[in-house]
C-alpha atoms as a PDB file:
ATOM      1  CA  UNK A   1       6.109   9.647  -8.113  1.00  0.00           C
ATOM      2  CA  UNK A   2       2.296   8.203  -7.369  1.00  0.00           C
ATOM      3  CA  UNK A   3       1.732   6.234  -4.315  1.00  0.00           C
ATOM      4  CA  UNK A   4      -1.273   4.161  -4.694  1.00  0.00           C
ATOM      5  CA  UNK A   5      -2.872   0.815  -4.101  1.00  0.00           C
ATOM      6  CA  UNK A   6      -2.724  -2.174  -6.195  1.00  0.00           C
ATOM      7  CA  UNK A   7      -4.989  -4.196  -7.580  1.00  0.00           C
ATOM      8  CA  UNK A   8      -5.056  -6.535  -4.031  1.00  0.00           C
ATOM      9  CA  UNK A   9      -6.770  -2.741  -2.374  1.00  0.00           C
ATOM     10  CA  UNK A  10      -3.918  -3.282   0.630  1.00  0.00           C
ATOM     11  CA  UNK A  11      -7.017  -5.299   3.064  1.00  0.00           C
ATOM     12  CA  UNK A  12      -9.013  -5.263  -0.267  1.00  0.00           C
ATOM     13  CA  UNK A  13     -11.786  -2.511   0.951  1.00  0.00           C
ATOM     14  CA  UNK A  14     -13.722  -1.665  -1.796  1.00  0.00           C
ATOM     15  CA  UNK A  15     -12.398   1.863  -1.342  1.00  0.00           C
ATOM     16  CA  UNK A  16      -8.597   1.058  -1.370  1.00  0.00           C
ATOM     17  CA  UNK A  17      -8.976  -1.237  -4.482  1.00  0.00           C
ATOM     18  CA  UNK A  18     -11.061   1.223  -6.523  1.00  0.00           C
ATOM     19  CA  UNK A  19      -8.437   4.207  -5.802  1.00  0.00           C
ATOM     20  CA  UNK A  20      -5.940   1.701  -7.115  1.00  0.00           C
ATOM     21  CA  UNK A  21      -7.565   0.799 -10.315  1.00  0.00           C
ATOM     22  CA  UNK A  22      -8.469   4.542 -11.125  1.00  0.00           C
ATOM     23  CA  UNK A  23      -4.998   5.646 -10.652  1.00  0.00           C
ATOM     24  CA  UNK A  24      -3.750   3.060 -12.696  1.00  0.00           C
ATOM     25  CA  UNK A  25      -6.979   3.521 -15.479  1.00  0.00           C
ATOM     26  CA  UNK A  26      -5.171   7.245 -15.649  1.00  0.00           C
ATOM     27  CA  UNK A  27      -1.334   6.143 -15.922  1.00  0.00           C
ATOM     28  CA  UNK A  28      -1.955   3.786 -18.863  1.00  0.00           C
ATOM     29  CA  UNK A  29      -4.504   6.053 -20.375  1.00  0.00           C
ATOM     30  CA  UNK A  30      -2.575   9.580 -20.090  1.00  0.00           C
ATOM     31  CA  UNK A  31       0.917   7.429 -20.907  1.00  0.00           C
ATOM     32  CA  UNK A  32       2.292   8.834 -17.694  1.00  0.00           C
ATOM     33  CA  UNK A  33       4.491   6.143 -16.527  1.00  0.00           C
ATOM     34  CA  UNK A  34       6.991   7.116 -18.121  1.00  0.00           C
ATOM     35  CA  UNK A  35       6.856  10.445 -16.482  1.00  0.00           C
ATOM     36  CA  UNK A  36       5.723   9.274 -12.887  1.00  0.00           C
ATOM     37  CA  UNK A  37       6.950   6.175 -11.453  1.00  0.00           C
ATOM     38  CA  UNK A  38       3.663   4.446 -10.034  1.00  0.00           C
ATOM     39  CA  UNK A  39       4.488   2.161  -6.353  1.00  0.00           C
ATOM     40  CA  UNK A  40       1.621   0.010  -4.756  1.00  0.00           C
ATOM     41  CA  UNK A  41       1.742  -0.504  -1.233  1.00  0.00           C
ATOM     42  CA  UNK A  42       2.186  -3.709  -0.060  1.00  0.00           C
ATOM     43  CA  UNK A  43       3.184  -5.961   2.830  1.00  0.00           C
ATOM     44  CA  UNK A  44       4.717  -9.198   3.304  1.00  0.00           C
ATOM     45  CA  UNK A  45       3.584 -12.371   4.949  1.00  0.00           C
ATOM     46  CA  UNK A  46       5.223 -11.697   8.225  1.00  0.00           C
ATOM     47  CA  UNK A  47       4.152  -8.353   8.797  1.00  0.00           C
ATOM     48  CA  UNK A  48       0.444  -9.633   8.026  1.00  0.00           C
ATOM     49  CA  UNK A  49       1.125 -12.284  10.901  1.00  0.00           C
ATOM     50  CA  UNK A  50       2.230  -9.494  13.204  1.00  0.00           C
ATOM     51  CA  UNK A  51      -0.531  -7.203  12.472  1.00  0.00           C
ATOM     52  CA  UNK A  52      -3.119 -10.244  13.278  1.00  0.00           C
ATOM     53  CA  UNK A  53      -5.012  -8.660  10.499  1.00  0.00           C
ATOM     54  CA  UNK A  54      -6.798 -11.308   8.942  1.00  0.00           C
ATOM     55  CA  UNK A  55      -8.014  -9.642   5.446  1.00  0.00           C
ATOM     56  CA  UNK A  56      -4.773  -8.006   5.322  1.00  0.00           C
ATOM     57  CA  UNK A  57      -3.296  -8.816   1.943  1.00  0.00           C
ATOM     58  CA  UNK A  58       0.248  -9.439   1.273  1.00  0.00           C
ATOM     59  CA  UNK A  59       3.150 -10.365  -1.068  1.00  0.00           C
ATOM     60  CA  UNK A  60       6.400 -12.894  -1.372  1.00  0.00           C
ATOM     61  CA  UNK A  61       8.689 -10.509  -0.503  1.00  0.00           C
ATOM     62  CA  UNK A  62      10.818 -11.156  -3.759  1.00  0.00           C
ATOM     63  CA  UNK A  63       8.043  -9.186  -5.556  1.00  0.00           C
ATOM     64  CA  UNK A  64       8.567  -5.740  -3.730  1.00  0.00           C
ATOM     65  CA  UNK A  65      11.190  -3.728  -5.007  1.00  0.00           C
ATOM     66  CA  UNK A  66      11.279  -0.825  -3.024  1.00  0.00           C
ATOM     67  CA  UNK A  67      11.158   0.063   0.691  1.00  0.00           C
ATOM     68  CA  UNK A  68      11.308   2.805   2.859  1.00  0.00           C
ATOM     69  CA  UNK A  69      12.493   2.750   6.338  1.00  0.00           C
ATOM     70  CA  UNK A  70      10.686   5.490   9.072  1.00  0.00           C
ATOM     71  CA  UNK A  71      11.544   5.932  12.864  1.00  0.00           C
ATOM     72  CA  UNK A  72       9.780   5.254  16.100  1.00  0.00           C
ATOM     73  CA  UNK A  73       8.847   8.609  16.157  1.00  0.00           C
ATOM     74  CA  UNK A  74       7.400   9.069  12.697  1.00  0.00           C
ATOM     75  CA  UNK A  75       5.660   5.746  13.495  1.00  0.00           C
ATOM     76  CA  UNK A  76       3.781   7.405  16.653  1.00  0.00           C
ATOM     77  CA  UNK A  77       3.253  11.136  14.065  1.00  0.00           C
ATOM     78  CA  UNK A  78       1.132   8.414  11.900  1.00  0.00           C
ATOM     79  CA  UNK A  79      -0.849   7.268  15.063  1.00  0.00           C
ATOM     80  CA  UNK A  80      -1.368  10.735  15.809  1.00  0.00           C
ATOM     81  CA  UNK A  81      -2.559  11.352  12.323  1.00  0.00           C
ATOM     82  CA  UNK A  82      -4.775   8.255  11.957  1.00  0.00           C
ATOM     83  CA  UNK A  83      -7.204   9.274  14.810  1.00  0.00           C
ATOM     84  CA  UNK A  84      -8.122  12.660  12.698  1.00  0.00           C
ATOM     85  CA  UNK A  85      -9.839  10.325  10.551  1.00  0.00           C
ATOM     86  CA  UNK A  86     -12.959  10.657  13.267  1.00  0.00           C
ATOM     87  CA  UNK A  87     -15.819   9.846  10.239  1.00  0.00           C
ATOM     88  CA  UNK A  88     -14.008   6.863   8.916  1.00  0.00           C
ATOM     89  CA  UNK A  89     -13.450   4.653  12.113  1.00  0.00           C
ATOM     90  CA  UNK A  90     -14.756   4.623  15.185  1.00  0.00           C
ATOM     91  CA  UNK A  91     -12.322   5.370  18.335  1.00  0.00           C
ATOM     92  CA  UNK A  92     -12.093   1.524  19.414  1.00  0.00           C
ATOM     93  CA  UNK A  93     -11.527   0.844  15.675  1.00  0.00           C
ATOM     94  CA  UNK A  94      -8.955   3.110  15.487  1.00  0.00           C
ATOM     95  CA  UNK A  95      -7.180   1.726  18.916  1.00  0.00           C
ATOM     96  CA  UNK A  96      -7.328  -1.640  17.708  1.00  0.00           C
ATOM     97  CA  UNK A  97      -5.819  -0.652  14.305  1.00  0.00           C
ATOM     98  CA  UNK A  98      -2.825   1.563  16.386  1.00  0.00           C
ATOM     99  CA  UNK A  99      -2.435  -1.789  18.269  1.00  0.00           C
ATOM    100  CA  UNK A 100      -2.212  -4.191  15.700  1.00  0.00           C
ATOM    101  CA  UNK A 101       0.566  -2.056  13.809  1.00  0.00           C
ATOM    102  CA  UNK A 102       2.620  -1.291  17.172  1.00  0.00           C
ATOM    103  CA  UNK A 103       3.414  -5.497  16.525  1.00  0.00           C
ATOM    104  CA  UNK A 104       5.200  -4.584  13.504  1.00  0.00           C
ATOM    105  CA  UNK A 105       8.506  -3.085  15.171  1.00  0.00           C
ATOM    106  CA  UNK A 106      10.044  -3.344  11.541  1.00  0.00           C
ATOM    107  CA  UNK A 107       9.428   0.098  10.609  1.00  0.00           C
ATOM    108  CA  UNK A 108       9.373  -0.664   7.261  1.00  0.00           C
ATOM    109  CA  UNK A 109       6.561  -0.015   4.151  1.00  0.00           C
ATOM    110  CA  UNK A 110       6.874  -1.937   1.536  1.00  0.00           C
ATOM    111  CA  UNK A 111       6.095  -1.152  -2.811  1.00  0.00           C
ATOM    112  CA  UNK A 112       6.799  -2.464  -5.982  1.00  0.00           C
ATOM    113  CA  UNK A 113       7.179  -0.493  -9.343  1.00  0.00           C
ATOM    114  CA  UNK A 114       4.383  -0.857 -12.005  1.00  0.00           C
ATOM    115  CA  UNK A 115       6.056  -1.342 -15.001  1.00  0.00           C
ATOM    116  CA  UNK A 116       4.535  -1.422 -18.649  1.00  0.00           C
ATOM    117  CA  UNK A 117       6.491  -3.987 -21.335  1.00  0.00           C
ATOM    118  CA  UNK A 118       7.426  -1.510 -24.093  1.00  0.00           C
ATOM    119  CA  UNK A 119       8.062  -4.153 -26.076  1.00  0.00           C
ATOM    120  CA  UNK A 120       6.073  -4.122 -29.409  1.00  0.00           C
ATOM    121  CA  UNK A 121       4.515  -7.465 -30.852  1.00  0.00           C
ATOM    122  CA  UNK A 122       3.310  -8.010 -34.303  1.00  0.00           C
ATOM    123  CA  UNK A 123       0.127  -9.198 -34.910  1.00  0.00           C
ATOM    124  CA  UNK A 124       0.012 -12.193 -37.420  1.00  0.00           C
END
């Protein structure tokens, strides 16, 4: 299975949405999605209210079609694991970003499945 971002980039950083479209560049160009199911990351409307994170993107949650559930203390191993990330943010950036997601008591990421139409058209 690949984790990635889709073609929104998550809060649309030019980092996040270029990982996305090189991952997916490879999948259709190898043919591996048949072999390895490809999620994007996404979040829904209300989490993006709770996180107060204005270029947060996000998704009717009718279009996600996976999920996976974590625990108050795998939420608070993430926090722990977010502030190694020292020459990315700086520590008020990275307080503000532990604080935002503590509003979002869900516990829940959400994905959905790219999926590639095998169906073959003729060309007239």
């Amino acid at each position: 299975m690949i984790v990635t971002f889709g073609p929104d980039g998550d809060t649309g950083h030019p980092d996040h949405r270029i990982v996305g479209d090189v991952v997916t560049e490879l999948i259709l160009r190898e043919a591996w999605y048949g072999r390895y199911p490809v999620y994007y990351l996404g979040w829904t409307k209300e989490q993006a209210a709770k996180f107060g994170i204005e270029e947060l993107n996000y998704l009717d949650k009718r279009y996600f079609n996976a999920e996976v559930r974590f625990s108050a203390e795998d939420k608070e191993k993430y926090f722990r694991a977010i502030r190694c990330h020292e020459s990315q943010n700086l520590p008020q950036e990275v307080e503000e970003w532990v604080a935002a997601e503590r509003k979002d008591t869900t516990n829940v990421l959400y994905f959905r499945r790219f999926v590639v139409d095998m169906v073959k058209r003729s060309v007239l």
